[in-house]
PDB file of N, CA and C in Angstrom:
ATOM      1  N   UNK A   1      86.961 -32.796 -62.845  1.00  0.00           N
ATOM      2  CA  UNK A   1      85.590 -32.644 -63.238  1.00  0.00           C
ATOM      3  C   UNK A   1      85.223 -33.734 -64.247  1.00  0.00           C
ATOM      4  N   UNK A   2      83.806 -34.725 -63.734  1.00  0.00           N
ATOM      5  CA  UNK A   2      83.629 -35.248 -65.010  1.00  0.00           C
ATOM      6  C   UNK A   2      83.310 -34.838 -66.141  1.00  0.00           C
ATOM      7  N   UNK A   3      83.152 -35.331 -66.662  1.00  0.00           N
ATOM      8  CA  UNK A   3      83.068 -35.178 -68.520  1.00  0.00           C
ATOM      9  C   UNK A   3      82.406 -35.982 -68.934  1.00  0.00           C
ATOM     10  N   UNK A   4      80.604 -35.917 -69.435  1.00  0.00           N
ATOM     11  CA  UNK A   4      80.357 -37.174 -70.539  1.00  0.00           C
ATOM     12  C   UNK A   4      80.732 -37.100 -71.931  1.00  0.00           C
ATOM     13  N   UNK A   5      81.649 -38.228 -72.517  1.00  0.00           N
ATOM     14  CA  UNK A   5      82.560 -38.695 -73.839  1.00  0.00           C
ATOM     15  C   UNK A   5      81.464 -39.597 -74.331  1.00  0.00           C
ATOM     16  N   UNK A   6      81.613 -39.501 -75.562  1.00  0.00           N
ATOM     17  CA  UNK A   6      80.396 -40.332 -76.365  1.00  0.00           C
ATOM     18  C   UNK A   6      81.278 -41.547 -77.345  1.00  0.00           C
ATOM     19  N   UNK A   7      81.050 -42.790 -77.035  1.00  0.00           N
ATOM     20  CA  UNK A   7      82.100 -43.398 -77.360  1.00  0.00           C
ATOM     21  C   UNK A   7      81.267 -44.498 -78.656  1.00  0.00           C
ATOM     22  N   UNK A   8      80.279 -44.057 -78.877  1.00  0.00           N
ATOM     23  CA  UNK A   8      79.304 -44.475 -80.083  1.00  0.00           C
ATOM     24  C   UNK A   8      77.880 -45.045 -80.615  1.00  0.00           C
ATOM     25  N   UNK A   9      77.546 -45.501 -81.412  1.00  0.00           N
ATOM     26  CA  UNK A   9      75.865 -45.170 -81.534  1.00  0.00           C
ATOM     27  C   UNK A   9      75.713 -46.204 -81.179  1.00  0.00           C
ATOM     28  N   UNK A  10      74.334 -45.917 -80.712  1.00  0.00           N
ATOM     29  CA  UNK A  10      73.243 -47.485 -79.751  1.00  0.00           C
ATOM     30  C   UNK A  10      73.586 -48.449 -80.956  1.00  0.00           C
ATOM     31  N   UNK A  11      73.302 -49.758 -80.460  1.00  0.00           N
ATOM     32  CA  UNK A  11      73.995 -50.703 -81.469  1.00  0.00           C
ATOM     33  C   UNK A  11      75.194 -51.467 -81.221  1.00  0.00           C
ATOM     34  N   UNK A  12      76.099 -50.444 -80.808  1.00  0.00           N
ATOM     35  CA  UNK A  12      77.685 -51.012 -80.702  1.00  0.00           C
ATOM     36  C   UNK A  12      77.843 -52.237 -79.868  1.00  0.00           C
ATOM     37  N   UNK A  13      77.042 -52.162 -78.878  1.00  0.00           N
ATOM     38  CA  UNK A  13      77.208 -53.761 -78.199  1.00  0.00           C
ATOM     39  C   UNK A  13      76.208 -54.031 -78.246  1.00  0.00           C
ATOM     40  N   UNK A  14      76.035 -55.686 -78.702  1.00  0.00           N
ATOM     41  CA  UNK A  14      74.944 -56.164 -78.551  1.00  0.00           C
ATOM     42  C   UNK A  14      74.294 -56.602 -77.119  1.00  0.00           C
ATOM     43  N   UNK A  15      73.543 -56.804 -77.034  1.00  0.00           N
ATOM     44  CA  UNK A  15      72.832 -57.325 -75.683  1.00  0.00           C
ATOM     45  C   UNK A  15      73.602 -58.579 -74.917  1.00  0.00           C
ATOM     46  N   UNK A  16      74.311 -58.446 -73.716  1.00  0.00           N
ATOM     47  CA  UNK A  16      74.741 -59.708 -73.292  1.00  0.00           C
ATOM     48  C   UNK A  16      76.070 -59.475 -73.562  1.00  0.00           C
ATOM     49  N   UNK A  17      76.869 -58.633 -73.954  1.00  0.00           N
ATOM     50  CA  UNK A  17      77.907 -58.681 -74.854  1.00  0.00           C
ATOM     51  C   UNK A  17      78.596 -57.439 -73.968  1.00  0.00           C
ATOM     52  N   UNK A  18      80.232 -57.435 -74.293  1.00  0.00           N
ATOM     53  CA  UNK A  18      81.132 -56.309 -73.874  1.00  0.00           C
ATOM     54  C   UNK A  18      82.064 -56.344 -75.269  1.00  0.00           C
ATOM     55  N   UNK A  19      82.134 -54.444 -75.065  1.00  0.00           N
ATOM     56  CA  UNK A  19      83.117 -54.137 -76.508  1.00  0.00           C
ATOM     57  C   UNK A  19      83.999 -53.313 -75.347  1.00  0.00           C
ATOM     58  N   UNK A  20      85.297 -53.483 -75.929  1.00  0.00           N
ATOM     59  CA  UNK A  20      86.140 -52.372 -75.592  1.00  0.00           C
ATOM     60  C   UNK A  20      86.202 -51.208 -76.241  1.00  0.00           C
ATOM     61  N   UNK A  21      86.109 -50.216 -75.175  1.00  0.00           N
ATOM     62  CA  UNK A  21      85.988 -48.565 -75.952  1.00  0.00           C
ATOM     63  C   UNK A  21      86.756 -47.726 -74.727  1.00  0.00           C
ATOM     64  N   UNK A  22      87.344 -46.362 -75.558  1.00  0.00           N
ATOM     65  CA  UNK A  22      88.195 -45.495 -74.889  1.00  0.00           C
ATOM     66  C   UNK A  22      87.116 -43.779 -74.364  1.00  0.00           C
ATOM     67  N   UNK A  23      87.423 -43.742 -73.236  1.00  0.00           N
ATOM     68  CA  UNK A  23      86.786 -42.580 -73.168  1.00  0.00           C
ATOM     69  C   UNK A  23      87.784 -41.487 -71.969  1.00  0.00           C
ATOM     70  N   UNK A  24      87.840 -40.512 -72.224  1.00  0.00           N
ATOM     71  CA  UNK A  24      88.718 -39.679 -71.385  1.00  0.00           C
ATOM     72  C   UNK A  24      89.922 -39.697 -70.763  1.00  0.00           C
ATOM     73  N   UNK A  25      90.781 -40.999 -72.556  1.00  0.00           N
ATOM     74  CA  UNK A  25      91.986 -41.715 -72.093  1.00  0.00           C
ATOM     75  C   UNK A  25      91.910 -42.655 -71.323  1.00  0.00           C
ATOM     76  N   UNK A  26      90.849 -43.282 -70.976  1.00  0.00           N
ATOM     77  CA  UNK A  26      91.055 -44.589 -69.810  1.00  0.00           C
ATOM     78  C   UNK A  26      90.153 -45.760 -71.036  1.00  0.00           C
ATOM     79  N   UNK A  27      91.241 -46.865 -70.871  1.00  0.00           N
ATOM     80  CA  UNK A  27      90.067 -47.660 -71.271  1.00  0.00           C
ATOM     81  C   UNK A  27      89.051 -48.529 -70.722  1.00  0.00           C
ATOM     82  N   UNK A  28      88.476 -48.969 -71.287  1.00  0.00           N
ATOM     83  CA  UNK A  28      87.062 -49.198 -70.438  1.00  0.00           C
ATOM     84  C   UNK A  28      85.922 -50.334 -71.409  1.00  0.00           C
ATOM     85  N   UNK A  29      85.691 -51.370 -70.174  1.00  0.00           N
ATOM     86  CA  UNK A  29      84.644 -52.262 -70.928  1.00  0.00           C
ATOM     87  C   UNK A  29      83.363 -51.983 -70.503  1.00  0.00           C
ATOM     88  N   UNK A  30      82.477 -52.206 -72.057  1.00  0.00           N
ATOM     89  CA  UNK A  30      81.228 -51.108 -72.314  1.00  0.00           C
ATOM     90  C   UNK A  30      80.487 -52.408 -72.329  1.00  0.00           C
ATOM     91  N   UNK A  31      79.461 -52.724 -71.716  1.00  0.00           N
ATOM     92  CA  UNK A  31      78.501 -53.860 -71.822  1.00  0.00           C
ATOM     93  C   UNK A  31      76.761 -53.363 -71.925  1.00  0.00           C
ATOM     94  N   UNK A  32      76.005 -53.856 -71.857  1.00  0.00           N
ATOM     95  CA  UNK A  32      74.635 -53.771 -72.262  1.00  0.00           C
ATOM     96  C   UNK A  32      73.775 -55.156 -71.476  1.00  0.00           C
ATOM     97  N   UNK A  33      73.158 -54.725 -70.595  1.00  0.00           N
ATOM     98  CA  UNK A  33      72.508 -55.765 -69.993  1.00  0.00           C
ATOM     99  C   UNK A  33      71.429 -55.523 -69.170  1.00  0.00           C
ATOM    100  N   UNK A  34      70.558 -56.168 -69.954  1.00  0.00           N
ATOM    101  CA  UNK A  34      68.923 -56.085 -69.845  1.00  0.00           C
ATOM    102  C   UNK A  34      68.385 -54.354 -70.441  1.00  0.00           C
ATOM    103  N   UNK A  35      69.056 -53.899 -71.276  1.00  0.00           N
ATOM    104  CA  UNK A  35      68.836 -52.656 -72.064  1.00  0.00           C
ATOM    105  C   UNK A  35      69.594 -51.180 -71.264  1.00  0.00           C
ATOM    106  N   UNK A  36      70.425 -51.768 -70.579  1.00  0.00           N
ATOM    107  CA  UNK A  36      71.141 -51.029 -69.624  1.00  0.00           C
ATOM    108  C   UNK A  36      72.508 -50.810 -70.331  1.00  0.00           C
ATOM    109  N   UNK A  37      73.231 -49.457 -69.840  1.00  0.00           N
ATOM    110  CA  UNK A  37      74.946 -49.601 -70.339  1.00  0.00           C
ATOM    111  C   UNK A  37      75.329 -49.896 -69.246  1.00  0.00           C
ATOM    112  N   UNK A  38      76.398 -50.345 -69.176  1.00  0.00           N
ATOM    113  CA  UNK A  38      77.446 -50.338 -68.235  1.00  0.00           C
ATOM    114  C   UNK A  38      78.893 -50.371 -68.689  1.00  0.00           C
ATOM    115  N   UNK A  39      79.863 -49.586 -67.691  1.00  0.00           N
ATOM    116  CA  UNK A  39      81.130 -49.304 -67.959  1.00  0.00           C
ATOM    117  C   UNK A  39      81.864 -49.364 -66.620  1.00  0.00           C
ATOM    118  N   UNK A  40      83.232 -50.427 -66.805  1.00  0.00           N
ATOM    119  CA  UNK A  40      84.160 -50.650 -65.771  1.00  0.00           C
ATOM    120  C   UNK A  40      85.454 -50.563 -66.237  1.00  0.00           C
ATOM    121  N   UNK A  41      86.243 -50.044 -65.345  1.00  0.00           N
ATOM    122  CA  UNK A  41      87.804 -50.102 -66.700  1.00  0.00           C
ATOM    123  C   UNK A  41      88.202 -51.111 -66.921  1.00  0.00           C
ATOM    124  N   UNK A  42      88.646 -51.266 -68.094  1.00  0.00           N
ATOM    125  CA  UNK A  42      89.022 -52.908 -68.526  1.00  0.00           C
ATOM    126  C   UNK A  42      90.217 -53.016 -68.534  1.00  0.00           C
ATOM    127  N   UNK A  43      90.763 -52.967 -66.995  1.00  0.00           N
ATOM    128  CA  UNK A  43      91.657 -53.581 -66.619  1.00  0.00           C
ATOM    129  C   UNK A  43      91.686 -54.485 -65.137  1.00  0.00           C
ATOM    130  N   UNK A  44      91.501 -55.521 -65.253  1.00  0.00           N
ATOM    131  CA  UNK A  44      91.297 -56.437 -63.680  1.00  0.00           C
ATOM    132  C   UNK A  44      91.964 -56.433 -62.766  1.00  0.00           C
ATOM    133  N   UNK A  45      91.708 -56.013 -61.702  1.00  0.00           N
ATOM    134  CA  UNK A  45      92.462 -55.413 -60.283  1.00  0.00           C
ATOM    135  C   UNK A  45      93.406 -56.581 -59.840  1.00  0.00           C
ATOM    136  N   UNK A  46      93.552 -57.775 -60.555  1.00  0.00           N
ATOM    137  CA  UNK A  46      94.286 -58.529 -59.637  1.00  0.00           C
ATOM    138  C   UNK A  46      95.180 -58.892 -61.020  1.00  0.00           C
ATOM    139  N   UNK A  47      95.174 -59.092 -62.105  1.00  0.00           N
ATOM    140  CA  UNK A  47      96.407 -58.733 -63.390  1.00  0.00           C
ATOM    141  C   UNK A  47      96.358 -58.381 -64.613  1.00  0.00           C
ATOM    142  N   UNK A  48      97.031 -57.991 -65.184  1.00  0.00           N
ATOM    143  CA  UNK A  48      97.485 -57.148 -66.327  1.00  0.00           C
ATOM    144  C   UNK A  48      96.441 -58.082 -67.128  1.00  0.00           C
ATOM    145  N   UNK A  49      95.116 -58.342 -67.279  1.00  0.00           N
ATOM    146  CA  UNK A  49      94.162 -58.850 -68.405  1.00  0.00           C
ATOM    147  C   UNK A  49      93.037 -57.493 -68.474  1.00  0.00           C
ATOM    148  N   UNK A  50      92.624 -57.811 -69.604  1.00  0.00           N
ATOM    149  CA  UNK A  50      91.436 -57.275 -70.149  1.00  0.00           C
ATOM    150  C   UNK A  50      89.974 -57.590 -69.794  1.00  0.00           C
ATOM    151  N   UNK A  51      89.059 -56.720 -68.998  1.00  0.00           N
ATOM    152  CA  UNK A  51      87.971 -57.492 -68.670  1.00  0.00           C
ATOM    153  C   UNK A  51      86.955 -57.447 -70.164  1.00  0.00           C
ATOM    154  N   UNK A  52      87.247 -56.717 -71.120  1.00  0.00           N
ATOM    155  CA  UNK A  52      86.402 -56.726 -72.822  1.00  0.00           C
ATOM    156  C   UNK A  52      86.853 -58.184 -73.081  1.00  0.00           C
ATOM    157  N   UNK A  53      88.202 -58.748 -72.666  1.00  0.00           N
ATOM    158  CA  UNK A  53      88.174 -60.028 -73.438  1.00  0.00           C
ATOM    159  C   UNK A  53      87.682 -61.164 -72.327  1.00  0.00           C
ATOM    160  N   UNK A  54      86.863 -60.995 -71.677  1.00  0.00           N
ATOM    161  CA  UNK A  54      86.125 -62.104 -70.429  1.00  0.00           C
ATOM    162  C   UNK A  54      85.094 -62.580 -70.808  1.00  0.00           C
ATOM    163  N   UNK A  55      84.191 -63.446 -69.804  1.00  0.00           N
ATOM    164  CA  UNK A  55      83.174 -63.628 -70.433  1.00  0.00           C
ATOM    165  C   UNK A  55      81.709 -63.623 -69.524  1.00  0.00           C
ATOM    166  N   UNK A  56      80.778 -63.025 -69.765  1.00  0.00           N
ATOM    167  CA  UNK A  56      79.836 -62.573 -69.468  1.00  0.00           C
ATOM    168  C   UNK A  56      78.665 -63.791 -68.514  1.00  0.00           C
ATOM    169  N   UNK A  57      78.389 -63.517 -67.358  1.00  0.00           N
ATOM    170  CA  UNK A  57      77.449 -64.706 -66.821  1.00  0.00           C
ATOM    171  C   UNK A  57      76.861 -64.013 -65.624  1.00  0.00           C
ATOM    172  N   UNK A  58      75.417 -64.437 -65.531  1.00  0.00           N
ATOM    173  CA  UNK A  58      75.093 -63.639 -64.501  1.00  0.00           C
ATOM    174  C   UNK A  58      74.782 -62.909 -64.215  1.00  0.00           C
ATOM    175  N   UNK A  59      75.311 -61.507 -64.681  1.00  0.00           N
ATOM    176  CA  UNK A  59      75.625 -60.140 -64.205  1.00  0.00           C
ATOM    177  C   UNK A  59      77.050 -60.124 -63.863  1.00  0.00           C
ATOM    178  N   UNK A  60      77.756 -60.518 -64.006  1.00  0.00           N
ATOM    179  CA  UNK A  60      79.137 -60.843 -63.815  1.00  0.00           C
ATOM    180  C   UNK A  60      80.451 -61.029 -65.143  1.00  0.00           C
ATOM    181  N   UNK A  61      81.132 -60.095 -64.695  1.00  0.00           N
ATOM    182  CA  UNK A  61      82.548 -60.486 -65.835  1.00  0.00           C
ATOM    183  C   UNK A  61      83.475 -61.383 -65.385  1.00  0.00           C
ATOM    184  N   UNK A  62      83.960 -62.275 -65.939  1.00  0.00           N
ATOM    185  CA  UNK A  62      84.710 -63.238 -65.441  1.00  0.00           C
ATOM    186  C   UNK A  62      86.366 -62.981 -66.376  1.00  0.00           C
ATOM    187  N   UNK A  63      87.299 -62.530 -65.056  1.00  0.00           N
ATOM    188  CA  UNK A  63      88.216 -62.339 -66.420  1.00  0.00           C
ATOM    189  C   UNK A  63      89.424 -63.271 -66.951  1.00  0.00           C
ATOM    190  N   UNK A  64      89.712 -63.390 -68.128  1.00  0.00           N
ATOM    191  CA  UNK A  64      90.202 -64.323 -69.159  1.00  0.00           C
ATOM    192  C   UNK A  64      91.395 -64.589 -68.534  1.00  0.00           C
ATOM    193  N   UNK A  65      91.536 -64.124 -67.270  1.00  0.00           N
ATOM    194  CA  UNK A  65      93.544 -64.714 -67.128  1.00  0.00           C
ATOM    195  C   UNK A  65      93.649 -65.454 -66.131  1.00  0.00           C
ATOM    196  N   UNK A  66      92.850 -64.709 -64.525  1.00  0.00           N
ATOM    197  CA  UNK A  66      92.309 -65.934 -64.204  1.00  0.00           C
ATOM    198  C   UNK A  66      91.267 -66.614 -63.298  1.00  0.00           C
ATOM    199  N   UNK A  67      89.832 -66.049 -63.933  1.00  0.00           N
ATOM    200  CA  UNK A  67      88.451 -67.006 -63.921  1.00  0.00           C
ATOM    201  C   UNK A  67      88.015 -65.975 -62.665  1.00  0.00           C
ATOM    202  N   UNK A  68      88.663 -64.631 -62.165  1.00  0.00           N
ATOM    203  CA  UNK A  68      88.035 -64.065 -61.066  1.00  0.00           C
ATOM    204  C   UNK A  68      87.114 -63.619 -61.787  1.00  0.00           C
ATOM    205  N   UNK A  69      85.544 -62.879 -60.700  1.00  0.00           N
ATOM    206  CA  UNK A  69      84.763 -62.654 -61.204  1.00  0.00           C
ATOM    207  C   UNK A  69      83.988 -61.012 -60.764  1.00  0.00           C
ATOM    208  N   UNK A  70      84.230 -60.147 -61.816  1.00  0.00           N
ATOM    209  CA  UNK A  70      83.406 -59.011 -60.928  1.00  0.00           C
ATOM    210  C   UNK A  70      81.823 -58.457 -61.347  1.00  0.00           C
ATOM    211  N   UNK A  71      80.983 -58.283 -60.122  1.00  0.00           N
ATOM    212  CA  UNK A  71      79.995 -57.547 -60.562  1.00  0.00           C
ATOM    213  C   UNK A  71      79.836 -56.148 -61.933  1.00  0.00           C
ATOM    214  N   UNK A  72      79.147 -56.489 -62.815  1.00  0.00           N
ATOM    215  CA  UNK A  72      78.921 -55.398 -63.996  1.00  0.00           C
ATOM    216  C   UNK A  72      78.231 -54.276 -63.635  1.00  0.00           C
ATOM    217  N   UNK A  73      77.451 -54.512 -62.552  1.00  0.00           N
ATOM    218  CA  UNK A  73      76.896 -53.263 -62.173  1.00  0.00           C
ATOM    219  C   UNK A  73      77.583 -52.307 -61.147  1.00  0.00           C
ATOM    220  N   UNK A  74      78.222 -53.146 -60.430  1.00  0.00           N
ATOM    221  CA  UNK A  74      78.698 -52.091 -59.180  1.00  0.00           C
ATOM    222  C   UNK A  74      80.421 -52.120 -59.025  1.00  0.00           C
ATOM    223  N   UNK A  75      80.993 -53.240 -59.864  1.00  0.00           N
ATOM    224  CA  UNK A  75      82.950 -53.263 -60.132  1.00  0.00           C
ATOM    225  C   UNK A  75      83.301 -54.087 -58.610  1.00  0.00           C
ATOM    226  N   UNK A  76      82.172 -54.392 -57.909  1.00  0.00           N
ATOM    227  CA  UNK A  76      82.341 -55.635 -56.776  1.00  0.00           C
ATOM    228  C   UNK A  76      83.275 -56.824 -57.087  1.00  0.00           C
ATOM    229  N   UNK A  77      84.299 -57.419 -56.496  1.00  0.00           N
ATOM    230  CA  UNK A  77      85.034 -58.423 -56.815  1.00  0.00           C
ATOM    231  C   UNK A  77      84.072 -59.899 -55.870  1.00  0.00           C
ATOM    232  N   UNK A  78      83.579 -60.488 -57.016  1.00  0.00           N
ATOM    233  CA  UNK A  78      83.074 -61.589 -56.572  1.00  0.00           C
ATOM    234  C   UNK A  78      83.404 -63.179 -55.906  1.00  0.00           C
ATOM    235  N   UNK A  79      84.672 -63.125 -57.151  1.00  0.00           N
ATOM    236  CA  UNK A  79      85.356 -64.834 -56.255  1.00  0.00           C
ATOM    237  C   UNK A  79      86.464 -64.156 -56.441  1.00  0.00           C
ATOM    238  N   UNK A  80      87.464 -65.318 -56.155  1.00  0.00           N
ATOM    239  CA  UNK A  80      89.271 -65.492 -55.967  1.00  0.00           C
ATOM    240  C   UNK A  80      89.411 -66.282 -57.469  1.00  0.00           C
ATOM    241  N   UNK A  81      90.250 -65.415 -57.584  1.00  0.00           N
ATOM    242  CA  UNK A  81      91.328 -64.433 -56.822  1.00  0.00           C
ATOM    243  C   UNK A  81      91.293 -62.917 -56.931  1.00  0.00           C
ATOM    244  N   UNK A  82      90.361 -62.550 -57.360  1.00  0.00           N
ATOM    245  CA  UNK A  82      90.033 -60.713 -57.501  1.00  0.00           C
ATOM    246  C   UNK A  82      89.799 -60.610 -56.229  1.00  0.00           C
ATOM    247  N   UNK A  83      90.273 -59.605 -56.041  1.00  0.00           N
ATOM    248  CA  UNK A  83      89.579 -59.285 -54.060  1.00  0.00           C
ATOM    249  C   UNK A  83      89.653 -57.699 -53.962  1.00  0.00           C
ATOM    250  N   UNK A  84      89.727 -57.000 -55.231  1.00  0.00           N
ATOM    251  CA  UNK A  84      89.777 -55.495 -55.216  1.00  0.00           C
ATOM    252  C   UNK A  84      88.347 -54.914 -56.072  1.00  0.00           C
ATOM    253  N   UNK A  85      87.994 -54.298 -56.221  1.00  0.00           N
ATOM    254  CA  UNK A  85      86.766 -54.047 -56.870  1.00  0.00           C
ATOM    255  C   UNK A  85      87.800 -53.468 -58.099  1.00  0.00           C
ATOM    256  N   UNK A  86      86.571 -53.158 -59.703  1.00  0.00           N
ATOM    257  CA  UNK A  86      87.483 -52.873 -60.393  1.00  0.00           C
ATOM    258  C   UNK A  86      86.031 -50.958 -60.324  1.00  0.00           C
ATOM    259  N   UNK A  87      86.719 -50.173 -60.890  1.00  0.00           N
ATOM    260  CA  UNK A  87      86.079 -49.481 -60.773  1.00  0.00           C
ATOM    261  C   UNK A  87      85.472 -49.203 -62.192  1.00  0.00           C
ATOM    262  N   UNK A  88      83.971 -48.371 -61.720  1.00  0.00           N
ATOM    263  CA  UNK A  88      82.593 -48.178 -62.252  1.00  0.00           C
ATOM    264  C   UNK A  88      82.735 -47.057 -63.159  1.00  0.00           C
ATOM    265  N   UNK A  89      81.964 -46.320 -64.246  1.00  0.00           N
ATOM    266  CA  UNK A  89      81.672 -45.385 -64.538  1.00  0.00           C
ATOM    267  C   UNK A  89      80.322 -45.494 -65.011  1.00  0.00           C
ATOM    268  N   UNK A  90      79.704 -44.685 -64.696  1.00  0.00           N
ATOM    269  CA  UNK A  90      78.429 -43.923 -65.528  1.00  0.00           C
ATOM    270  C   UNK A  90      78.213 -43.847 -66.748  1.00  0.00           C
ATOM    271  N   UNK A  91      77.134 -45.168 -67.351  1.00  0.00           N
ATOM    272  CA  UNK A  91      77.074 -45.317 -68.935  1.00  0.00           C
ATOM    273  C   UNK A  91      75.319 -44.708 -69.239  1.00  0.00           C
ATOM    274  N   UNK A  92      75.383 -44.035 -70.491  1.00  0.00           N
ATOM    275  CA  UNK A  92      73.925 -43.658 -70.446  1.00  0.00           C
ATOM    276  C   UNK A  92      73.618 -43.481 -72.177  1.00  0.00           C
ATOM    277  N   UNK A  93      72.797 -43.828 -72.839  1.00  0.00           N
ATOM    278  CA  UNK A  93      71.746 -43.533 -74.227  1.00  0.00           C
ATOM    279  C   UNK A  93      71.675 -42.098 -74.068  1.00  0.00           C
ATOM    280  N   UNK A  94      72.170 -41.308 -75.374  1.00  0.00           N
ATOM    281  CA  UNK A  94      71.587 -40.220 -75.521  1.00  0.00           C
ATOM    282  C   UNK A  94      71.687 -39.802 -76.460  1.00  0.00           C
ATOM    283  N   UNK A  95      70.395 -39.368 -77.488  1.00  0.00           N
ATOM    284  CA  UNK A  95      69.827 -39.211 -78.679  1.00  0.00           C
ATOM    285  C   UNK A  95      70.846 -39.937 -79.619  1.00  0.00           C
ATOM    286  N   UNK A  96      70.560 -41.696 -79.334  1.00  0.00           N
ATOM    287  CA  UNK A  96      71.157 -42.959 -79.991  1.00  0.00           C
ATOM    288  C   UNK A  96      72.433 -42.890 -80.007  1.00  0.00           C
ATOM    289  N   UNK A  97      73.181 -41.986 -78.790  1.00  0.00           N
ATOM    290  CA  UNK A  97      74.449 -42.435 -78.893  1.00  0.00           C
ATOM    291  C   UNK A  97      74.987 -42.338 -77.560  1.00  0.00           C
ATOM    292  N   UNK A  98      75.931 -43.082 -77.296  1.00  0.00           N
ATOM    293  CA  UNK A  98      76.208 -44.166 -75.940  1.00  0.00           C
ATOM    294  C   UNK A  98      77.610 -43.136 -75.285  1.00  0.00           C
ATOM    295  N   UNK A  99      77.308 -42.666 -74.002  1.00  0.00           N
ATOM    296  CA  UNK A  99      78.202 -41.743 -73.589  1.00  0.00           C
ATOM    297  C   UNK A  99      78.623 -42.654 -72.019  1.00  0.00           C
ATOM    298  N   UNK A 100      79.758 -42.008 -71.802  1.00  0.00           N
ATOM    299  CA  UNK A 100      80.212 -42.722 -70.581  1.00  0.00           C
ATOM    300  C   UNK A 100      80.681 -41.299 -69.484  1.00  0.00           C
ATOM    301  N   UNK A 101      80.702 -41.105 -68.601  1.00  0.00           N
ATOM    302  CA  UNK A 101      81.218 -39.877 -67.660  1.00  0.00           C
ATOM    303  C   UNK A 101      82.027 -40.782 -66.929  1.00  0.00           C
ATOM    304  N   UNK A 102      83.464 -40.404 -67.302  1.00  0.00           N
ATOM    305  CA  UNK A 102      84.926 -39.652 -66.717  1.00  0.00           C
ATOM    306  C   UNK A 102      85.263 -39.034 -66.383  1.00  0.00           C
TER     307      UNK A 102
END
């Protein structure tokens, strides 16, 4: 059963930007784009990197180990060498504080 976990107050990421945050034991990169949350686990389907430590273009995370690229909205694997999607969760504002469902 999901669960929305509140992983902290509006604010925490700035616009354009990904923070790493934990919610229901999984971790997970929390981004903000175009006044939107979004949450994917921040771990990249093709190796042991962090998608919180990547870098943001597009609509796209690009991750730091090596240069694959996935959609922020939907965990779509965009170039090579990612070819797995990474998976999505449900990010949402509520009364100024930022919840994710796990």
């Amino acid at each position: 059963m999901a669960i929305w976990h509140d992983v902290g107050a509006e604010g925490l990421v700035p616009e354009g930007e990904v923070v790493a945050v934990e919610a229901g034991g999984k971790p997970l990169a929390l981004f903000l784009l175009e006044g939107a949350y979004y949450a994917v686990h921040d771990l990249c389907t093709h190796g042991a990197a962090q998608l919180s430590d990547g870098w943001i273009e597009d609509g796209c995370v690009e991750c730091p180990l090596h240069q694959g690229k996935f959609c922020i909205k939907t965990g779509e694997a965009m170039t090579a060498p990612v070819s797995e999607p990474v998976e999505t969760f449900e990010a949402r504002l509520a009364d100024g504080r930022i919840e994710i469902l796990v």
